[in-house]
Protein backbone atom coordinates (compact mmCIF):
# COMPACT_ATOMS: atom_id res chain seq x y z
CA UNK A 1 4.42 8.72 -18.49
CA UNK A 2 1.25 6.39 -19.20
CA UNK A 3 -1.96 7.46 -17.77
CA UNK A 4 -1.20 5.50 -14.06
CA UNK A 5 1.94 6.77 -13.68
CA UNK A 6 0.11 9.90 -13.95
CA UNK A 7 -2.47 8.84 -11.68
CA UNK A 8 0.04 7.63 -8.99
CA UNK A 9 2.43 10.53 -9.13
CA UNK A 10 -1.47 12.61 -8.13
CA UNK A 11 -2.40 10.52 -5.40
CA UNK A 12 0.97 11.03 -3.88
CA UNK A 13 1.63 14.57 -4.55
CA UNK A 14 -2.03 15.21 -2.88
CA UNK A 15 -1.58 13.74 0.13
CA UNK A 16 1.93 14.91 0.63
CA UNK A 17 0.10 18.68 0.14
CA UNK A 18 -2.63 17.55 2.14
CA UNK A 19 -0.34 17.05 5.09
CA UNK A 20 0.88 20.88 4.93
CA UNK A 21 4.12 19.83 6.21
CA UNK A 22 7.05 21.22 4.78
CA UNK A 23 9.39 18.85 5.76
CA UNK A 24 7.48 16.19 3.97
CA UNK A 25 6.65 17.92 1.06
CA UNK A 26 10.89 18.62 0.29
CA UNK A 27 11.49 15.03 1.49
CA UNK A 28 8.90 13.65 -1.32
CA UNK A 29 10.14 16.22 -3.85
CA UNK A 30 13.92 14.63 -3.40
CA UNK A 31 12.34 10.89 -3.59
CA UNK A 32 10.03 11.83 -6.38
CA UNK A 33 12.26 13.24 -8.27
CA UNK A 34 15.34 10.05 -7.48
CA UNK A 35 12.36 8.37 -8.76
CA UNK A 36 11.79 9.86 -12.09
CA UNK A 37 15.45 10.14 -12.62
CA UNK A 38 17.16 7.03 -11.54
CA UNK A 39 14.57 4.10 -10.63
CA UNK A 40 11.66 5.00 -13.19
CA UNK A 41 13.45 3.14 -16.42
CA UNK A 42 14.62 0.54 -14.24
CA UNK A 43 11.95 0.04 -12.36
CA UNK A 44 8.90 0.62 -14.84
CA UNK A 45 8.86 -2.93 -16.55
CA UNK A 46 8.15 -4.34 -12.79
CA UNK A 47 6.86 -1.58 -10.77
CA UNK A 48 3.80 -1.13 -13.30
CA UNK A 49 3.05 -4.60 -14.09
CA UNK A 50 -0.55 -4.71 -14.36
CA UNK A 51 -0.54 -7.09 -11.65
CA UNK A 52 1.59 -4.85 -9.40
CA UNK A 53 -0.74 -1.95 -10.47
CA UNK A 54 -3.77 -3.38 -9.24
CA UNK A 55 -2.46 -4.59 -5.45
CA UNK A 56 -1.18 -0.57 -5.69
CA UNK A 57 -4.03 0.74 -6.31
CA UNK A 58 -6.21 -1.10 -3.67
CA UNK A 59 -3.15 -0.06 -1.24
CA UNK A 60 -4.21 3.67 -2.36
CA UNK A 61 -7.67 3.01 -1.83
CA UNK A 62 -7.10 1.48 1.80
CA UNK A 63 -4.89 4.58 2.29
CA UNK A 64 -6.94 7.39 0.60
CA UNK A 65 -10.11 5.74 3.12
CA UNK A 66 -8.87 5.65 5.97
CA UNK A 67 -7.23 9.44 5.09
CA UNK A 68 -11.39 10.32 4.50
CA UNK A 69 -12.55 8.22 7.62
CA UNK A 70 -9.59 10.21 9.72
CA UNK A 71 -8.64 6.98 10.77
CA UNK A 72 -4.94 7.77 11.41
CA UNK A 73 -4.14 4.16 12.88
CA UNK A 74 -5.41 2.33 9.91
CA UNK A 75 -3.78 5.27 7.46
CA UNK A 76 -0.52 4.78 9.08
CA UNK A 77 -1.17 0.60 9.00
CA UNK A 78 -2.45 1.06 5.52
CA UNK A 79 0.80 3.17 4.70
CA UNK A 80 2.89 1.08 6.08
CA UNK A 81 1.60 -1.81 3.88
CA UNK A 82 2.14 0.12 1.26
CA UNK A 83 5.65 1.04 1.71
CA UNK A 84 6.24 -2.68 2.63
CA UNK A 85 5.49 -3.46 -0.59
CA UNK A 86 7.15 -0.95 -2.55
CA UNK A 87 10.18 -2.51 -0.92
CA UNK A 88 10.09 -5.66 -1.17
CA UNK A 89 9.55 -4.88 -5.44
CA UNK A 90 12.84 -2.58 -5.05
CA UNK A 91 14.38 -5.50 -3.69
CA UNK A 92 13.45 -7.96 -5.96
CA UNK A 93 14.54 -6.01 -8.73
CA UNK A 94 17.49 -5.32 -7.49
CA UNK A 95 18.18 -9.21 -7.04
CA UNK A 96 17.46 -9.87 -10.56
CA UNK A 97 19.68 -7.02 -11.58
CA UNK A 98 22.47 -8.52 -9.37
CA UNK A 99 21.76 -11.69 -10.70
CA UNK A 100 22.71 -10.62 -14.53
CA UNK A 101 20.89 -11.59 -17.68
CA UNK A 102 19.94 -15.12 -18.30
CA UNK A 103 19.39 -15.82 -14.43
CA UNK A 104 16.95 -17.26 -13.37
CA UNK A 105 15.55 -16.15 -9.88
């Protein structure tokens, strides 16, 4: 784990604690840890492109101030975003995946 995966897998894990809901905090533990397991190799090469790291982290800044501002309208439109986007690089890996080696997509 490089020093932003580190970094990520922090900003996460504090505002899941941060919550102090249990619920959450098992659900993230189960997705973190799918993460790790499964999608991490897969995923790293895209997920942590340094282009894909930088629209994350100014995702985690729009999150992390509106979290300080306790703005929860823009932190659950900020979220949102976020999750949005997490998605649609999921997906897109998955299509290329789909697609084989050699494809081009």
């Amino acid at each position: 784990m490089d020093d932003y995966e580190a970094w990520d897998e922090l900003f996460h894990r504090t505002i899941v604690e941060a919550a102090g809901n249990p619920l959450l905090a098992g659900l993230y533990d189960v997705v973190n840890q799918a993460r790790i397991e499964v999608v991490w190799t897969t995923l790293r090469r895209t997920m942590f492109e340094q282009e894909t790291r930088i629209q994350f982290a100014k995702q985690h800044a729009r999150i992390a101030e509106s979290i300080a501002a306790r703005n929860s309208n823009d932190a659950w439109a900020a979220m949102r975003d976020h999750m949005s986007t997490i998605a649609d690089v999921y997906i897109a890996v998955e299509n290329r995946q789909l697609a084989g080696p050699g494809s081009v997509m």
